[in-house]
C-alpha atoms as a PDB file:
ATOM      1  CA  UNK A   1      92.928 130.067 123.703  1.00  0.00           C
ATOM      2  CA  UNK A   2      92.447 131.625 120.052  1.00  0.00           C
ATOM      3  CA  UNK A   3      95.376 130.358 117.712  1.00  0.00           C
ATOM      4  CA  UNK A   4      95.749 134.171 117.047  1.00  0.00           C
ATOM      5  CA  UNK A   5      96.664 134.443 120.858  1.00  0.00           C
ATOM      6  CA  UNK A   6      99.141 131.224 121.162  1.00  0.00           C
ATOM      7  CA  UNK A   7     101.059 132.694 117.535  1.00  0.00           C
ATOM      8  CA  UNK A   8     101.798 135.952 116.144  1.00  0.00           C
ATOM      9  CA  UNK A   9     102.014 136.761 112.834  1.00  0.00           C
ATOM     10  CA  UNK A  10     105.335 135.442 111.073  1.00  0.00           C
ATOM     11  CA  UNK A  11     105.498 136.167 107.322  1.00  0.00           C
ATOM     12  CA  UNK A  12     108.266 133.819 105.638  1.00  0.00           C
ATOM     13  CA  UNK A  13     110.021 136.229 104.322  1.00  0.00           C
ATOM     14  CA  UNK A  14     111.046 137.274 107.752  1.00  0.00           C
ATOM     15  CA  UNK A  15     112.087 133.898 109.070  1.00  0.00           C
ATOM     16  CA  UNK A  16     115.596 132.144 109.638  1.00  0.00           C
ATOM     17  CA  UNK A  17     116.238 129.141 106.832  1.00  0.00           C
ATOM     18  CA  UNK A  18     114.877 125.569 107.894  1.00  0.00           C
ATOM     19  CA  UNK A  19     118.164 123.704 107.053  1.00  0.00           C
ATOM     20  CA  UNK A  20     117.389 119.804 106.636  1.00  0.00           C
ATOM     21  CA  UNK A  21     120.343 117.426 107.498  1.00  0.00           C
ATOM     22  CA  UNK A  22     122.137 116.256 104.735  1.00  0.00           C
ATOM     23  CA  UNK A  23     121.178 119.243 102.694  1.00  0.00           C
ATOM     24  CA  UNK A  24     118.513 117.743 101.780  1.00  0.00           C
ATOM     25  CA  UNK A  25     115.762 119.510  99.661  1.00  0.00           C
ATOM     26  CA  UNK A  26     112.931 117.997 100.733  1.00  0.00           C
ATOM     27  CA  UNK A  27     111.231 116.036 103.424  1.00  0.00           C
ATOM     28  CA  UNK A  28     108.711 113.293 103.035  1.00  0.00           C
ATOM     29  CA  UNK A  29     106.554 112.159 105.969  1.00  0.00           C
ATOM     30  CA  UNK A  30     104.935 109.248 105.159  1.00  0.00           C
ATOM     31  CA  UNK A  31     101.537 108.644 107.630  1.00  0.00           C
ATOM     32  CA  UNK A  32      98.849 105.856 107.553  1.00  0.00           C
ATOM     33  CA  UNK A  33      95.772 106.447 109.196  1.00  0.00           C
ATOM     34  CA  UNK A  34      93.928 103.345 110.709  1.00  0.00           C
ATOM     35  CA  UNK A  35      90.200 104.086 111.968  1.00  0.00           C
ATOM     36  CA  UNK A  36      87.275 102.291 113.832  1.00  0.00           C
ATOM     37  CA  UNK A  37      84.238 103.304 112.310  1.00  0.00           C
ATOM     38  CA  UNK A  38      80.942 103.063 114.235  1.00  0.00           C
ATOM     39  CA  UNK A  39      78.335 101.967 112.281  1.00  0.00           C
ATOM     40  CA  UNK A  40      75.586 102.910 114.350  1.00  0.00           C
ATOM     41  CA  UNK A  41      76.385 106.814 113.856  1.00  0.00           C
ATOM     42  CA  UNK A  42      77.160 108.992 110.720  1.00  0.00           C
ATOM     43  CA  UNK A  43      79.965 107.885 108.956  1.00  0.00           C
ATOM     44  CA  UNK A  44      83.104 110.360 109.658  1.00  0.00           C
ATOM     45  CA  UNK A  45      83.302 110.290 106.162  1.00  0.00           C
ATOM     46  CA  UNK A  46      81.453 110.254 103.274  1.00  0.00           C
ATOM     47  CA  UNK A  47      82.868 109.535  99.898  1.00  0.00           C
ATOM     48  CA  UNK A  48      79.999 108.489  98.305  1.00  0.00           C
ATOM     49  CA  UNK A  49      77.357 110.860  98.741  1.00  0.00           C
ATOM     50  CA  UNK A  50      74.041 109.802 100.620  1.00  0.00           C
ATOM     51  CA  UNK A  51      70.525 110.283  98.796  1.00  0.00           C
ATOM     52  CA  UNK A  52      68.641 113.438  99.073  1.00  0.00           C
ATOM     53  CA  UNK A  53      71.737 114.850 101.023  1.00  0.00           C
ATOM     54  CA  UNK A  54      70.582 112.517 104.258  1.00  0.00           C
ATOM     55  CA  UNK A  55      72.393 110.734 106.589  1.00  0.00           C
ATOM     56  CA  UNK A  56      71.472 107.368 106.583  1.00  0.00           C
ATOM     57  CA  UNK A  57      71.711 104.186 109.182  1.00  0.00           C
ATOM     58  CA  UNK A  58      72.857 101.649 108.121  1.00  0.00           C
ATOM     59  CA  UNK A  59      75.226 103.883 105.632  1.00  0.00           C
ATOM     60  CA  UNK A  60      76.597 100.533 103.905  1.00  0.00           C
ATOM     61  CA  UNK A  61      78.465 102.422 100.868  1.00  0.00           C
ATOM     62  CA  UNK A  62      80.543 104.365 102.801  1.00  0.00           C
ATOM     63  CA  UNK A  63      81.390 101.785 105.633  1.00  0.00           C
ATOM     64  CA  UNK A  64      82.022  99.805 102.974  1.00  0.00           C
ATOM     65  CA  UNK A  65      85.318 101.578 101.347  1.00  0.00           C
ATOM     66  CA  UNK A  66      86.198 102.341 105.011  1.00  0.00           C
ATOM     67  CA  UNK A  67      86.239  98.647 105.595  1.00  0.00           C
ATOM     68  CA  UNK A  68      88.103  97.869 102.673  1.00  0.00           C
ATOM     69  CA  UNK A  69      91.145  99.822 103.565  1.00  0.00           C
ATOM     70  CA  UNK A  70      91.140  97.985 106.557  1.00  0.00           C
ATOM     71  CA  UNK A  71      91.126  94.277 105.196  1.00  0.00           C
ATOM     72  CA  UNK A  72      92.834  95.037 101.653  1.00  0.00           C
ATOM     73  CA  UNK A  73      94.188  98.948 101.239  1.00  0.00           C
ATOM     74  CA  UNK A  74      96.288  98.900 104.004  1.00  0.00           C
ATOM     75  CA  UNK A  75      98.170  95.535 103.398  1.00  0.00           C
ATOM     76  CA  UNK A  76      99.021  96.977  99.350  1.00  0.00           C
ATOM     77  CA  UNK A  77      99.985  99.867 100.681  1.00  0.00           C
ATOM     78  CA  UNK A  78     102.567  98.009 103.275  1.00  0.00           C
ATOM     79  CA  UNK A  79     103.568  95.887 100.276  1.00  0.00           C
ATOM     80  CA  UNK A  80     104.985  99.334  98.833  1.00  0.00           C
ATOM     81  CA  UNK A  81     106.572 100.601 101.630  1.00  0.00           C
ATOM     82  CA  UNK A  82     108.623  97.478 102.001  1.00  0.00           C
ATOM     83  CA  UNK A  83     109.610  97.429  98.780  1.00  0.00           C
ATOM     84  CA  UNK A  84     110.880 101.396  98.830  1.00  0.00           C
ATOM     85  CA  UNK A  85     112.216 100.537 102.749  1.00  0.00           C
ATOM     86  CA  UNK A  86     110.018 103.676 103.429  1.00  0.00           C
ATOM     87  CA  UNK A  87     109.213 103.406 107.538  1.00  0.00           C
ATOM     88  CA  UNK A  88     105.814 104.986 108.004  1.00  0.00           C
ATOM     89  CA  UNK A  89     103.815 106.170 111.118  1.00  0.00           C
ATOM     90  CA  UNK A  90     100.759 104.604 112.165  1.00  0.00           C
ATOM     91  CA  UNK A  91      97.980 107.558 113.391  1.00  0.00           C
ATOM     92  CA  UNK A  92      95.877 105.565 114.806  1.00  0.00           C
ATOM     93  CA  UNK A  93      92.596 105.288 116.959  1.00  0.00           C
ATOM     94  CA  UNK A  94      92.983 103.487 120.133  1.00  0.00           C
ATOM     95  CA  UNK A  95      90.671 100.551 120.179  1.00  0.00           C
ATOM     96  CA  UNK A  96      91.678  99.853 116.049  1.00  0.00           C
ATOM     97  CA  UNK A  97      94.663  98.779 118.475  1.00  0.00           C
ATOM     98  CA  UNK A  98      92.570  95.542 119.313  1.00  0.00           C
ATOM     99  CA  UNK A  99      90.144  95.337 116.680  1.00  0.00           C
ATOM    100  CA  UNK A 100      92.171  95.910 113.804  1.00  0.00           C
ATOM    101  CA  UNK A 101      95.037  93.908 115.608  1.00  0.00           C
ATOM    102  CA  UNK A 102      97.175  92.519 112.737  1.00  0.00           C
ATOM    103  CA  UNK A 103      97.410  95.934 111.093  1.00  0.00           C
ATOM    104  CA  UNK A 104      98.960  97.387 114.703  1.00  0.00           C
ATOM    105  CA  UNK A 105     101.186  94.281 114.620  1.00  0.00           C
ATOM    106  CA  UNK A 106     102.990  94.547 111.335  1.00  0.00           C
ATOM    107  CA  UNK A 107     103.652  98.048 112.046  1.00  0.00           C
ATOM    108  CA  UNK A 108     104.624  97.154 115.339  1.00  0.00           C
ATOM    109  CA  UNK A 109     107.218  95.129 114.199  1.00  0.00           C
ATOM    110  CA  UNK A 110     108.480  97.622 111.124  1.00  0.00           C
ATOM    111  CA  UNK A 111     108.948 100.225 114.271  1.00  0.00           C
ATOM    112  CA  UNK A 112     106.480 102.595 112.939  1.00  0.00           C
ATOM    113  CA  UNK A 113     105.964 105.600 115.567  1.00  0.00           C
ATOM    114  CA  UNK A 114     102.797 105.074 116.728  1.00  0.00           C
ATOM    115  CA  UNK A 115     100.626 108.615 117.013  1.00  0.00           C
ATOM    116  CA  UNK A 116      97.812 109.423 118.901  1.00  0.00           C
ATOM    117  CA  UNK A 117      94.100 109.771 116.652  1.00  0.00           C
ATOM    118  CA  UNK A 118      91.400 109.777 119.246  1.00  0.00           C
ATOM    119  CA  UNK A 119      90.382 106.682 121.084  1.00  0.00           C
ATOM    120  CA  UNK A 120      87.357 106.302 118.258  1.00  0.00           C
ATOM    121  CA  UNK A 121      87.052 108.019 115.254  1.00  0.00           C
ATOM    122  CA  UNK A 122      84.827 110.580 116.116  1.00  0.00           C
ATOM    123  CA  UNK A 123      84.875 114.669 116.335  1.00  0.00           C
ATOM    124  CA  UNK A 124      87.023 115.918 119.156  1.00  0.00           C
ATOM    125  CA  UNK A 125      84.231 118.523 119.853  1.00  0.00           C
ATOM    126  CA  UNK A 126      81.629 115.765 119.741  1.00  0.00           C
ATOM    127  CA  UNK A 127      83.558 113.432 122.748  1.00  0.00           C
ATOM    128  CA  UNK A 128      82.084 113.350 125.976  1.00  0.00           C
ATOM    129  CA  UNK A 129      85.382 113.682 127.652  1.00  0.00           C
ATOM    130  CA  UNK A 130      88.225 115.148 125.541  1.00  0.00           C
ATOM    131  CA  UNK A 131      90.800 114.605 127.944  1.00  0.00           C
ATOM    132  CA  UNK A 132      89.512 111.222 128.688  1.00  0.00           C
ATOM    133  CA  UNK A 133      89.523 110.541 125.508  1.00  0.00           C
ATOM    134  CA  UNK A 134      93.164 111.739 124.896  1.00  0.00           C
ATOM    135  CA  UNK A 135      93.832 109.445 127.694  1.00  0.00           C
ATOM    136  CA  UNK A 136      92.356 106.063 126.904  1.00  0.00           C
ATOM    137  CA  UNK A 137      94.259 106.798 123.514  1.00  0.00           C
ATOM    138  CA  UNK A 138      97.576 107.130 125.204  1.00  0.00           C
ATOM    139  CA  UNK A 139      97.391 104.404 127.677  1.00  0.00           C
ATOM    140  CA  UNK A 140      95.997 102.206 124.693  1.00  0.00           C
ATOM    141  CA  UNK A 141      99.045 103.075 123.116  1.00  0.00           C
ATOM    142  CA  UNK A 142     101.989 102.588 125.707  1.00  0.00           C
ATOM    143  CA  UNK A 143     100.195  98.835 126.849  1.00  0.00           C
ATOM    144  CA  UNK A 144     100.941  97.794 123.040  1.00  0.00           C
ATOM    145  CA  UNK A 145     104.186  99.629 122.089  1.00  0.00           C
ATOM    146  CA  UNK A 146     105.639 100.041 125.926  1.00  0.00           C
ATOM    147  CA  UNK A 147     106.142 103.082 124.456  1.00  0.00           C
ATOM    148  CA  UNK A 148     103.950 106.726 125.250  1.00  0.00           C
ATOM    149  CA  UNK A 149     103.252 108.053 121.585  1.00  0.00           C
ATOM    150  CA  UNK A 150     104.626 111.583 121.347  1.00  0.00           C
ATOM    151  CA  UNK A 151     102.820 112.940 118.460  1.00  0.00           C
ATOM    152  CA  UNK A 152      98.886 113.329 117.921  1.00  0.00           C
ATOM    153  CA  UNK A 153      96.845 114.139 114.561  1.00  0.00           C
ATOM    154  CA  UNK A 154      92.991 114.502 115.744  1.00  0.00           C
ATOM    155  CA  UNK A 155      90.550 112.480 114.204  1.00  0.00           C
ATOM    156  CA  UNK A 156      89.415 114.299 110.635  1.00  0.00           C
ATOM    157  CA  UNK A 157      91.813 116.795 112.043  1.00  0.00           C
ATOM    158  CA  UNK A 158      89.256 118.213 114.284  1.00  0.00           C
ATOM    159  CA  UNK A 159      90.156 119.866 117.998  1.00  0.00           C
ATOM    160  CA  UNK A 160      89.064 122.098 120.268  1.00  0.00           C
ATOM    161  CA  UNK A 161      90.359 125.581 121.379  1.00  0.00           C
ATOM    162  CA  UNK A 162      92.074 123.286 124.696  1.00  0.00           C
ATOM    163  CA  UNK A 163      93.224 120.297 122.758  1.00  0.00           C
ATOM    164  CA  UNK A 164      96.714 122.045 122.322  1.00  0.00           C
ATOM    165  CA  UNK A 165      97.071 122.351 126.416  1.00  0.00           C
ATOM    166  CA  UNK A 166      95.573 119.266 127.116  1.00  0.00           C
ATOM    167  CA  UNK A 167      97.926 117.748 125.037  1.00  0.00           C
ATOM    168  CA  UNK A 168     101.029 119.123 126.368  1.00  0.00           C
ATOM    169  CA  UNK A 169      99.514 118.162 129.763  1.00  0.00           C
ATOM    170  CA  UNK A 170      99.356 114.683 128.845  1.00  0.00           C
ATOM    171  CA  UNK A 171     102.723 114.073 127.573  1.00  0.00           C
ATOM    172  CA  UNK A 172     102.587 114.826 123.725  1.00  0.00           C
ATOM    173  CA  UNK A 173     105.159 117.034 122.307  1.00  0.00           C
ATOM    174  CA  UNK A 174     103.280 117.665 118.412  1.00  0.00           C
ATOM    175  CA  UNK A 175     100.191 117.851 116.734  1.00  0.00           C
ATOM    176  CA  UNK A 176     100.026 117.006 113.330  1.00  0.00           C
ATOM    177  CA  UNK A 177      96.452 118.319 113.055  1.00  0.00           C
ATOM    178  CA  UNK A 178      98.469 122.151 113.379  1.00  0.00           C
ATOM    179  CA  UNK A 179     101.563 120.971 111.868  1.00  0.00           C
ATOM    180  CA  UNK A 180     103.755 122.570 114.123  1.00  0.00           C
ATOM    181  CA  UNK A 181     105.414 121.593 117.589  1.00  0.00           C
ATOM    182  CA  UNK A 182     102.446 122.086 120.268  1.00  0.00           C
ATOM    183  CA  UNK A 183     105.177 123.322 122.753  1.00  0.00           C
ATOM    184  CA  UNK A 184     104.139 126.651 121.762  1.00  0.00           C
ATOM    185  CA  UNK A 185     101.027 126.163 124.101  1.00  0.00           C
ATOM    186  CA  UNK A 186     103.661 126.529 126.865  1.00  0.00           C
ATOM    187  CA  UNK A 187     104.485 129.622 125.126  1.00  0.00           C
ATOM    188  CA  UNK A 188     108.065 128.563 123.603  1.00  0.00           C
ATOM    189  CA  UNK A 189     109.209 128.604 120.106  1.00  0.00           C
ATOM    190  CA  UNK A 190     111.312 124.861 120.009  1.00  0.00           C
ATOM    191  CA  UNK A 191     111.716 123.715 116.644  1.00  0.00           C
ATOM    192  CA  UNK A 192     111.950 119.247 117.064  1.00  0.00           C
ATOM    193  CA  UNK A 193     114.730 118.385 114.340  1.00  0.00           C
ATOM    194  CA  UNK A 194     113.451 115.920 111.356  1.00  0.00           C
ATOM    195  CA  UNK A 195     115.112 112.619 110.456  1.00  0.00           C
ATOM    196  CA  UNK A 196     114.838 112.429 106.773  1.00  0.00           C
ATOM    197  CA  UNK A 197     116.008 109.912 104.038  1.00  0.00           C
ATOM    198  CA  UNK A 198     116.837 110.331 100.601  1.00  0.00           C
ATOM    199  CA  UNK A 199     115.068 108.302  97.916  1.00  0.00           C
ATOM    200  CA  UNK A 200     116.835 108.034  94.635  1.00  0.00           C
ATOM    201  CA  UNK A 201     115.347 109.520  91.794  1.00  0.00           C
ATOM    202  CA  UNK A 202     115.236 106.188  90.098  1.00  0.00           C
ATOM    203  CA  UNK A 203     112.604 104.798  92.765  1.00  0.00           C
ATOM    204  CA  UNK A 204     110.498 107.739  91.505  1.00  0.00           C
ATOM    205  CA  UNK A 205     110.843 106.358  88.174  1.00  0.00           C
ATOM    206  CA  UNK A 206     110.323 102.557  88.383  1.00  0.00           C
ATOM    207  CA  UNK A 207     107.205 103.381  90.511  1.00  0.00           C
ATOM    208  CA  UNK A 208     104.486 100.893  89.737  1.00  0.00           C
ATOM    209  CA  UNK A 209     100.960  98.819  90.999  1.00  0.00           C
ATOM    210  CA  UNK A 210     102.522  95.391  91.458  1.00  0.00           C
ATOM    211  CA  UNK A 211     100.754  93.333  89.077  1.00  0.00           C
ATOM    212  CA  UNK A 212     100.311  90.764  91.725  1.00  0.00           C
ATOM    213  CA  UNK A 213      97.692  93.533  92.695  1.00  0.00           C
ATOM    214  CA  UNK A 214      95.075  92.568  89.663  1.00  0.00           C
ATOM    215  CA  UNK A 215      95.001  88.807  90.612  1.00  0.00           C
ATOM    216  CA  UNK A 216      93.840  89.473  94.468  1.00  0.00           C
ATOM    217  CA  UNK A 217      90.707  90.208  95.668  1.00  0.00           C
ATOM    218  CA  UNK A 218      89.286  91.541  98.917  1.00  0.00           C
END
């Protein structure tokens, strides 16, 4: 199904007032993504870009900063959050589950939500199985949390015109990759209320690297 033929035109001019709790002004979502790589295929990818506009194998650049957010980025970037007390989600590929296992763990234990990014991270129109694959994500989910994960962001925010009702078959309720409640693939116009917190202005301003940052290294 066509997005033009799940949602009609809605200019926001014409639409009620989101009210956020707390009359707050603004809500911040804060979401860490956590990918296996393959290294035997094209790198998802590229920052750097590859020679002559190729694509080679072994790409070692760009596997390179991908594995570095892994073993380093991820861990400075928790260091911040703690400090703050900002809970993040975790959008994350199924088997980085097991083979990025400390990473799941500390999040794990923060209470992160835990969302659904594709069992590898690969293009949803490039899976074998999409459902499968939706699947395997979910279950890989649930055996570590005990918990089915209720939101979904496909990997490089890639999906296919049935990803939305395969979804919704499957148990999720929202896909961040269209940023809106996927209930509307059953053809109903539920808005999910958002938790938000307020961060003082004065966090804003004493923002800053932790200098403990210069003395580590990967």
């Amino acid at each position: 199904m066509l997005p033009t033929e799940r949602l009609a035109y809605s200019a926001i001019t014409e639409r009620a007032r989101l009210v956020l709790p707390d009359h707050a002004r603004m809500a911040v979502w804060v979401i860490v993504n956590v990918e296996e790589w393959d290294s035997k295929e094209t790198m998802p990818r590229t920052v750097l870009t590859p020679p002559a506009g190729g694509a080679p194998m072994p790409d070692i650049p760009n596997w390179a900063w991908h594995e570095y957010g892994n073993r380093v980025g991820f861990w400075r970037m928790l260091e911040v959050l703690d400090r703050f007390e900002i809970k993040a989600a975790l959008a994350i590929n199924g088997k980085a589950i097991a083979t990025y296992a400390p990473i799941a763990a500390a999040a794990h234990q923060r209470s992160w939500e835990f969302i659904g990014h594709g069992f590898g991270q690969k293009n949803m129109q490039k899976v074998a199985d999409e459902r499968d694959d939706i699947r395997k994500t979910k279950d890989a989910i649930r055996k570590f949390t005990q918990r089915d994960p209720r939101g979904w962001l496909g990997p490089g925010l890639t999906e296919t015109w049935e990803t939305p009702d395969i979804l919704v078959e499957e148990g999720f309720e929202s896909s961040i990759t269209r940023r809106r409640n996927i209930a509307t693939a059953r053809s109903t116009s539920s808005i999910r209320s958002i938790r938000t917190r307020k961060i003082r202005r004065a966090s804003w301003r004493s923002w800053s690297i932790p200098t403990s940052w210069a003395r580590r290294t990967g």
